[in-house]
Structures are given as C-alpha cells and as structure tokens.
Protein backbone atom coordinates (compact mmCIF):
# COMPACT_ATOMS: atom_id res chain seq x y z
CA UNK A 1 11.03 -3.09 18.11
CA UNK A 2 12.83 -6.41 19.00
CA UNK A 3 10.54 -9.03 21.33
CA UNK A 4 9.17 -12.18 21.12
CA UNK A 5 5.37 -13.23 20.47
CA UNK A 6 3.87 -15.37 22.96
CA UNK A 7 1.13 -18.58 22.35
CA UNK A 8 -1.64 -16.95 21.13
CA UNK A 9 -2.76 -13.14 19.80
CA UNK A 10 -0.82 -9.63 20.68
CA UNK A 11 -1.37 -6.30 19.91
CA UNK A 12 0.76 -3.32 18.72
CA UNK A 13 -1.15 0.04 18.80
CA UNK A 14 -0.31 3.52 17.80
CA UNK A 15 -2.75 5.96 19.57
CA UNK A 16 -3.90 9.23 20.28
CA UNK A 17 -4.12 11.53 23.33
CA UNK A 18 -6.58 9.72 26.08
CA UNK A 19 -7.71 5.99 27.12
CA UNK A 20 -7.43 3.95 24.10
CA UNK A 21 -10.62 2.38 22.61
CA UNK A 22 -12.64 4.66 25.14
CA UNK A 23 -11.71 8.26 24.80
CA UNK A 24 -8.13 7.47 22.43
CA UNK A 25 -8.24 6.70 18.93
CA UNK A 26 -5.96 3.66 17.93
CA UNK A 27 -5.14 5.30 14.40
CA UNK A 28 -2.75 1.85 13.93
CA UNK A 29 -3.63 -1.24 15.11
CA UNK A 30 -1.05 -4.03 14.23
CA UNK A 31 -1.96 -7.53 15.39
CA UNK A 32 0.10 -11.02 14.88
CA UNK A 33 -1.45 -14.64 16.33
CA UNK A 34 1.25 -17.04 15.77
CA UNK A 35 -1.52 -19.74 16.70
CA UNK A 36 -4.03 -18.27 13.52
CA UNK A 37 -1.14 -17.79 11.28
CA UNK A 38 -2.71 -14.36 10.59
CA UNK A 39 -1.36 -10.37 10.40
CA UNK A 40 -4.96 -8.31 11.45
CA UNK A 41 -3.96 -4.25 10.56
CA UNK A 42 -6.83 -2.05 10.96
CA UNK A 43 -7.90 1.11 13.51
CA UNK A 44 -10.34 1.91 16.38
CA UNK A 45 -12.12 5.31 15.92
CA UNK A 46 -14.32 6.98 18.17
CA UNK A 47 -17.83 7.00 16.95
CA UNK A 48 -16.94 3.78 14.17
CA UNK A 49 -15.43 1.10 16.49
CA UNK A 50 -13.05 -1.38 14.62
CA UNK A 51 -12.20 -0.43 11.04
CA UNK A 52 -12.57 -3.82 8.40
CA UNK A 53 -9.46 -6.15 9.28
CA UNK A 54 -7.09 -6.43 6.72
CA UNK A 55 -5.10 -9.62 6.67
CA UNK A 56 -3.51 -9.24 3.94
CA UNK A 57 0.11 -10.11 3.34
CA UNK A 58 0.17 -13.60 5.28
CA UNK A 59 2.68 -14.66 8.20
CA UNK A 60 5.82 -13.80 7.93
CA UNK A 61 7.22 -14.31 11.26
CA UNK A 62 10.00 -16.70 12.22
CA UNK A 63 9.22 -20.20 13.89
CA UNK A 64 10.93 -19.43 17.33
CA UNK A 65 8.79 -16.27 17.31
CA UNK A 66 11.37 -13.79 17.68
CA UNK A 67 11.15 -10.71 16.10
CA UNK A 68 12.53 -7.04 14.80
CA UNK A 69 10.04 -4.76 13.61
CA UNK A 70 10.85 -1.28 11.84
CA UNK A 71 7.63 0.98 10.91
CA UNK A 72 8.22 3.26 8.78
CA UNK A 73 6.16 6.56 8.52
CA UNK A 74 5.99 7.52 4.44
CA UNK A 75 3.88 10.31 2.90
CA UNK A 76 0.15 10.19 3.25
CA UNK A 77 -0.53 8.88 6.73
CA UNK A 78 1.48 5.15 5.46
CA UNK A 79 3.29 2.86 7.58
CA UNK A 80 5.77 0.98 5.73
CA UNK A 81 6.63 -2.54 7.60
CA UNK A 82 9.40 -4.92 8.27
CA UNK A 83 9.81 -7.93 9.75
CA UNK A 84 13.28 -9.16 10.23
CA UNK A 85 14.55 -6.40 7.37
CA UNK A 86 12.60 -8.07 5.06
CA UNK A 87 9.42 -5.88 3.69
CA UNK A 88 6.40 -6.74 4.65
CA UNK A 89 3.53 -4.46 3.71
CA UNK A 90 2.21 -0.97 3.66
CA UNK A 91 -0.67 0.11 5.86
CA UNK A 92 -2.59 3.74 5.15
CA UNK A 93 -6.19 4.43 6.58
CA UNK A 94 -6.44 7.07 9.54
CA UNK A 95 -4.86 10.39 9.95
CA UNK A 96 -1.76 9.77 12.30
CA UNK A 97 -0.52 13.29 12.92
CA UNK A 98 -2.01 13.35 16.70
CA UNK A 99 -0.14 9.85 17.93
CA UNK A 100 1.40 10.09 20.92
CA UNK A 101 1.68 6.54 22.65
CA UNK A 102 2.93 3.05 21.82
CA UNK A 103 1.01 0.36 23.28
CA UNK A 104 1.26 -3.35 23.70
CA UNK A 105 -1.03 -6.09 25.12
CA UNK A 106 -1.56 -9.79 25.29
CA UNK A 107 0.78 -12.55 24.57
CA UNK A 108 3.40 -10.57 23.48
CA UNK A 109 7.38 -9.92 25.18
CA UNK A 110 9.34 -6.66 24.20
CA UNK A 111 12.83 -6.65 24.45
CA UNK A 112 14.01 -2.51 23.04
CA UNK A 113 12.12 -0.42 21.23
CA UNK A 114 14.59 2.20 19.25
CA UNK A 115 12.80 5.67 18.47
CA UNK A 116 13.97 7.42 15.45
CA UNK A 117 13.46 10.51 14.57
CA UNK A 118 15.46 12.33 11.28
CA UNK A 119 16.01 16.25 11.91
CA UNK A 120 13.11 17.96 9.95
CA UNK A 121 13.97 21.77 8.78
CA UNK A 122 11.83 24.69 10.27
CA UNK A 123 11.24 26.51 7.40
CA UNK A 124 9.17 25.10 4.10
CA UNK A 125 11.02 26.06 0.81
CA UNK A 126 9.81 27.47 -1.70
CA UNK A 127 7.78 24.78 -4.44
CA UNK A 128 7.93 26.50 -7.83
CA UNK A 129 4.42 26.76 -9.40
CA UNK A 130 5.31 25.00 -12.72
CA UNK A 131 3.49 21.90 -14.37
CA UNK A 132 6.74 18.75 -13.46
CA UNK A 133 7.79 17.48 -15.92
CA UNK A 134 6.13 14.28 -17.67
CA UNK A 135 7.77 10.92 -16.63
CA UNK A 136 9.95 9.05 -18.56
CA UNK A 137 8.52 5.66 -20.48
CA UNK A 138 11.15 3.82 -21.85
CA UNK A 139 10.60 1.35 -24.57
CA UNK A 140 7.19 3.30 -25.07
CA UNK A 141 4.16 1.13 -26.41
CA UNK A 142 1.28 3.85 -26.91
CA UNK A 143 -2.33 2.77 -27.30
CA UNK A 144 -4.83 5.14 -28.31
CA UNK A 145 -7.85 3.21 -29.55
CA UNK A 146 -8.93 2.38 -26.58
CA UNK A 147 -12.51 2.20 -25.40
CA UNK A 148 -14.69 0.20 -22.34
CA UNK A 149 -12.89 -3.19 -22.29
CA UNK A 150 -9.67 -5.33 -21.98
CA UNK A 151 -6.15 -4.63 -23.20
CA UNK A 152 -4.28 -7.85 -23.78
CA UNK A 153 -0.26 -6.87 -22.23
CA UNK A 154 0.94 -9.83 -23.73
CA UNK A 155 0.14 -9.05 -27.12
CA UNK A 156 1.57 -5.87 -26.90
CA UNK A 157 5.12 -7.40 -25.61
CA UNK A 158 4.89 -5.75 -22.19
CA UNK A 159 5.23 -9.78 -20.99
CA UNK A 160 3.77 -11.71 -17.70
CA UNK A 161 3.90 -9.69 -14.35
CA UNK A 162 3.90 -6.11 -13.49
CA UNK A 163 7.19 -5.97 -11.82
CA UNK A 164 9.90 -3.48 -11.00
CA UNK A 165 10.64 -1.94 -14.13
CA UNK A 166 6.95 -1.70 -15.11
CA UNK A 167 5.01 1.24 -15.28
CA UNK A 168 1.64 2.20 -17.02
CA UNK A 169 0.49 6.16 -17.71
CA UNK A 170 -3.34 6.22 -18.43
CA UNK A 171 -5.31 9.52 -19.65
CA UNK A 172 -8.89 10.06 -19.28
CA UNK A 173 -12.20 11.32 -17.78
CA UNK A 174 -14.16 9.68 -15.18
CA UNK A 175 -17.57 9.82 -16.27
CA UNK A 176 -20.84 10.33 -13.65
CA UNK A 177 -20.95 7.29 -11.22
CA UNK A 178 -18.55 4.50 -10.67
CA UNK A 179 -15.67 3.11 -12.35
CA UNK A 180 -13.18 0.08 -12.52
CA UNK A 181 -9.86 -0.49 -13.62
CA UNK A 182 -8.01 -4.06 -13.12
CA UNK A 183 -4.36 -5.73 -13.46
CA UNK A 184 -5.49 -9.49 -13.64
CA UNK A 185 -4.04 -12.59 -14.39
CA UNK A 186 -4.86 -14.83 -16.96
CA UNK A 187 -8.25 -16.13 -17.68
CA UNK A 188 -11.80 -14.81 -17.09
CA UNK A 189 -11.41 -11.68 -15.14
CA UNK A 190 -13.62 -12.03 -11.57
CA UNK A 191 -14.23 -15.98 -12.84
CA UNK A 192 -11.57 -17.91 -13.57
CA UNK A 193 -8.76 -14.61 -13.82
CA UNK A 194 -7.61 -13.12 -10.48
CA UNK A 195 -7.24 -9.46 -9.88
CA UNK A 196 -4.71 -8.33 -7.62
CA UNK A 197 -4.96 -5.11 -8.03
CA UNK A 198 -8.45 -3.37 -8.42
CA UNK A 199 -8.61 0.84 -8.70
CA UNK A 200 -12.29 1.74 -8.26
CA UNK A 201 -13.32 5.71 -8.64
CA UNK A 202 -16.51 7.75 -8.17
CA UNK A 203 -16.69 11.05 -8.67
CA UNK A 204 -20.49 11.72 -7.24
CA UNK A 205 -19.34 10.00 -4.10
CA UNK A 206 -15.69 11.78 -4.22
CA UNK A 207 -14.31 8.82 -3.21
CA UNK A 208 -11.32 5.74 -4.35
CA UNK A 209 -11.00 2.41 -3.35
CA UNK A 210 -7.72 0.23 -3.58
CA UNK A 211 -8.66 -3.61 -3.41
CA UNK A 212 -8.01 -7.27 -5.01
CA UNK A 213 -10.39 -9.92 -5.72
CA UNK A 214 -8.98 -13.50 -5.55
CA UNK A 215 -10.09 -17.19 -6.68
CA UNK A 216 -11.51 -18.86 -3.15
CA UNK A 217 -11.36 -15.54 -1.42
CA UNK A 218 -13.43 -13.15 -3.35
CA UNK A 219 -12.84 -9.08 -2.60
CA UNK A 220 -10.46 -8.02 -0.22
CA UNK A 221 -10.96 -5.54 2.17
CA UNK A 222 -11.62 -2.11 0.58
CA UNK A 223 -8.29 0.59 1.45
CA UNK A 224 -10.23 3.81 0.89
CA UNK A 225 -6.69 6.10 2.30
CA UNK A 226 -5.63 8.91 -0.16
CA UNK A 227 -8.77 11.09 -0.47
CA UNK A 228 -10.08 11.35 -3.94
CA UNK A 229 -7.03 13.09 -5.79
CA UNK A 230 -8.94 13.80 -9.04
CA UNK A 231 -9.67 17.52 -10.97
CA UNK A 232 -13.39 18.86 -10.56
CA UNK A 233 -13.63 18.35 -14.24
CA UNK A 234 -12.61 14.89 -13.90
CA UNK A 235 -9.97 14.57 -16.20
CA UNK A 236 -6.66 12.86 -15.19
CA UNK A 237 -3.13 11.33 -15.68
CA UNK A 238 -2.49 9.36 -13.95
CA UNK A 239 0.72 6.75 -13.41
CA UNK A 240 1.04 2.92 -12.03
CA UNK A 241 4.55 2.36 -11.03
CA UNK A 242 5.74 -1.08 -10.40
CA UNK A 243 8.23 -1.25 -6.62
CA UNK A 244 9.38 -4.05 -5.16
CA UNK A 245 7.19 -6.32 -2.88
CA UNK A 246 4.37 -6.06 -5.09
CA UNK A 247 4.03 -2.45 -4.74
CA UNK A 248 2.37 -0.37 -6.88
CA UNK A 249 3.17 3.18 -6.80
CA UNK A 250 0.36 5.68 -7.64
CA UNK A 251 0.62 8.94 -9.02
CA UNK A 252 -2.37 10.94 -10.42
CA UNK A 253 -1.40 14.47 -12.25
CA UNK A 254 1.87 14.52 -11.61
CA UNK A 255 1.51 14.23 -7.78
CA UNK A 256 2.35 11.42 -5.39
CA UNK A 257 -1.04 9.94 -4.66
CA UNK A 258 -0.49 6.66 -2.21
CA UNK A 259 0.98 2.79 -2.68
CA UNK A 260 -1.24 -0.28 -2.29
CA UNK A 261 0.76 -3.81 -2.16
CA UNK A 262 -1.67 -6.38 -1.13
CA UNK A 263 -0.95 -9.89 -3.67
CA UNK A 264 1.44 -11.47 -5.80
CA UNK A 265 1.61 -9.23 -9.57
CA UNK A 266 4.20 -11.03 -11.24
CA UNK A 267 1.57 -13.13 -13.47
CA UNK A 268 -0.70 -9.94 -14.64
CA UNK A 269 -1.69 -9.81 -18.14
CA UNK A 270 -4.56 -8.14 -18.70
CA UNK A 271 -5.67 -4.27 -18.04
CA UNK A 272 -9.13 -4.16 -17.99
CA UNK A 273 -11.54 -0.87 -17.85
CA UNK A 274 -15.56 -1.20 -16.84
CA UNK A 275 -18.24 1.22 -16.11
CA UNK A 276 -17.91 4.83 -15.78
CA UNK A 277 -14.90 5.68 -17.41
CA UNK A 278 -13.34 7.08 -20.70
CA UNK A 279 -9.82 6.24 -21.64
CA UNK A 280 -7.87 8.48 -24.00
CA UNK A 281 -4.73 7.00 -24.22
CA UNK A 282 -2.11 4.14 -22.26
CA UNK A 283 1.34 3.89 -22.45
CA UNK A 284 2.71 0.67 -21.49
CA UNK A 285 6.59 1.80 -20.14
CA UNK A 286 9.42 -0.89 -19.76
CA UNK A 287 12.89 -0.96 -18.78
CA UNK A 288 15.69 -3.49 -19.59
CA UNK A 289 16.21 -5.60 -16.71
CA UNK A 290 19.43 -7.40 -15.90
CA UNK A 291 18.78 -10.99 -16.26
CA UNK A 292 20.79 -11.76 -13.10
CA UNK A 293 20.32 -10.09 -9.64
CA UNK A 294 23.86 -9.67 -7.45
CA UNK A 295 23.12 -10.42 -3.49
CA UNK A 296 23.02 -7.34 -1.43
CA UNK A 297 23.18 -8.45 2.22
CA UNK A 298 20.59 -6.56 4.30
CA UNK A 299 21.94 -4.09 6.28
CA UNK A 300 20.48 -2.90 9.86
CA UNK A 301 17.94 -0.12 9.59
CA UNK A 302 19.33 3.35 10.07
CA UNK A 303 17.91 4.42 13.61
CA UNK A 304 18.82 9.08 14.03
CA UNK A 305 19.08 10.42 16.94
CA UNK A 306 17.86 6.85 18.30
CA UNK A 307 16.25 6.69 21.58
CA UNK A 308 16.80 3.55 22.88
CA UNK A 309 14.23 1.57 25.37
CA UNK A 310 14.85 -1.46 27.17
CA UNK A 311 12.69 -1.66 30.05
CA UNK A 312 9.51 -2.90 28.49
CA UNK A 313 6.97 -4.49 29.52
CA UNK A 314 3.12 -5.30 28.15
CA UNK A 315 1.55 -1.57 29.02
CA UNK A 316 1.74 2.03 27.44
C-alpha cells in the first residue's frame, strides 16, 4: 500500500465475510495517529469487542506522512510489517484464514494497493515421520546445574544483547501451574532490570503468553497467539533464536512455534527462571560475527502475479 496519512487517526482493517464490527470480524486491525505518535494493532471479534491494543514498536512513519506499507503473511496466522522497506514489527493474534476485504477509514489517503499472491502447489508432499535433526550451537556453552533462579550471560562469555547470531536451547518440564522465563537487562529483574522479553507457560490452563515488562511502563500487553505447543507430559526443547529487529524466533520440539519482537534486546544479560518450572539443561549458542557490516541498499519488495489498484478511496 502507498498513501498518505491525514491530521489525525486512520484505520487499516483486514476482515471477514459480512459488516465489519457488526456481523464481520476485523481479524487485523492496524491503526497509525500521526497526531498521538502511536501504532494501535489489535482485532474486533464477535462476542469479545476490541482485543487489548498493542502499541508496541513506536512511530515509525516519515514527517511528510507519506507512506509504503508491505504486510507480510508468515506461518501461524503472523503479519510481518514494513514501513518504507524498513521492518517494523510482527503482529499474530486471530485466525486469518477467512479474510476477504481490505478496509480503510478516517484520515487516511490511498494512492495503489499491489496484491500479491506467490503460486501455492495443489498437492501436499509427503513430510517424512522422523525426529529433525537437533540444531546446530556453535561455540557451545552447556549448563547443567541449573535450578529455580538466574543465569548470569555475562559470566558465561555469551556478552551484552541477544542479537543475531544468538541463540539459547533450554530442556525441561513444566511443572503444575504457572511458569516464567525472562531475558532482562541489567539490574534487579522487575525493579531496577527491564525485561524485554517475558515467556510465561501454564499447563493446567493450556495456555502461553509472550510479553515485556519495562521501567515507567510496567507489563506490556499479553500476545497469547501460538496455542500452547507443549507435550501432554510436559516435557520440552525448546529454542530462542535471535533475528533481526529484535526478533526472537521460537521453536519448541523441533517445530516452528511463533516470533515475538516487541523492545530493544541488545543490552540482555540475565536469563532468569521462576515458579513452576524445572530446567534440565541450557546451551548458550554463538556465532562469530563480522565486526563490520557492508551496506546492502534496500531493494523494492517482490510483488507475484501483482494486482495492481489505483482507484482508492476511504471505503471497502
């Protein structure tokens, strides 16, 4: 989508069959105020009303208020966004296998909207049924006595940040009733120490929650997308990989599970388990990184078998 945002609040929404917000789910609800500074992503649902805003990300919109915007759809009902080819953030939360309408409304001008579509094969190959294989961890560091508590990164030279590069495998069993596990910076975790990324499990409830919790702003909305991935006997491996834009990519027993960027990760140095929750082992995995990054110039977003629209205007 190219356009231009207009003196107050607009609204992008991807919706379901009917009369949005009456009969119509809005499974994606995308929402920039150039006047609040402030990204709102959340859904309607019929029967729930609004979903909790999340605002995370901050502004990343030009000054003269022009914009292109690429969604992405990725595995696991995500949208991955950009704003001017630059990542934004991902949003996951509501099935969106029954969309079928764009919508815009309030102080917002569309210029083209490109539709992209990549051909998808008719027939599903066959997955063979054996375990895949472990993933790599270079530079292994391997911790075993671990117990209910805090593992220092520094101390075990996996350095300041968890950034491209990074990953962590963690074995276990999720014990009856909640459980926490926390990348947070330095200092006095929930206190003084911020925690952008908080993974929160419960096995009685069958259910996982992605969030952050953040000096002056407390917890972040709860993202509850993914399901609850875990074994019945609550046992689990499962992997934190580091991607760029403060991703982290999440994969529990070997499968692809969902990816939560929310804040900044490059000053982590703690991992931190509480509650429920017994760790058998973590391997702290790190790659040599080039000390210098060459400049790639952005290129324009692939668009297949484009459909291009240029007679827009604020409607459905």
């Amino acid at each position: 989508m190219t356009g231009k945002l207009l003196n107050g609040g607009s609204c992008i929404k991807l919706g379901e069959e009917g009369v949005l917000l009456q009969t119509a789910n809005a499974v994606f609800h995308f929402s920039p105020d150039n006047v609040a500074k402030h990204v709102i992503c959340n859904s309607w649902m019929k029967g729930k009303g609004w979903t909790p805003e999340d605002k995370s990300g901050g502004y990343p919109f030009n000054p003269n208020n022009q914009f292109e915007l690429q969604w992405i759809a990725e595995p696991n009902n995500t949208v991955k966004i950009y704003i001017d080819r630059k990542f934004f953030r991902t949003f996951s939360r509501e099935d969106l296998s029954k969309v079928v309408q764009i919508d815009f409304s309030y102080a917002i001008r569309i210029s083209s909207i490109k539709l992209c579509r990549e051909e998808i094969e008719t027939t599903t190959p066959e997955i063979p049924t054996t375990t895949p294989p472990p993933p790599t961890c270079p530079n292994e560091v391997l911790i075993t006595n671990v117990s209910i508590g805090n593992i220092n990164l520094i101390k075990y030279g996996f350095g300041k940040g968890f950034t491209v590069g990074k990953s962590i495998i963690i074995t276990g069993t999720f014990l009856n009733g909640g459980s926490c596990i926390k990348l947070a910076d330095a200092g006095v975790i929930t206190v003084t120490g911020n925690v952008p990324f908080h993974f929160a499990t419960d096995p009685t409830k069958k259910l996982t929650i992605c969030n952050s919790w953040m000096k002056g702003k407390g917890w972040t909305p709860e993202d509850r997308s993914g399901g609850y991935p875990f074994n019945p006997n609550n046992q689990f491996f499962m992997e934190w990989v580091a991607e760029p834009n403060n991703t982290i990519r999440l994969n529990v027993d070997g499968k692809f599970c969902k990816t939560f960027s929310r804040e900044d990760l490059s000053h982590i140095e703690q991992l931190d388990f509480s509650y429920f929750i017994r760790i058998s082992s973590v391997k702290l995995c790190r790659q040599d990184i080039e000390t210098t990054t060459p400049t790639i110039p952005t290129p324009p977003p692939k668009c297949p078998n484009e459909v291009l629209i240029t007679n827009v205007v604020r409607g459905d």
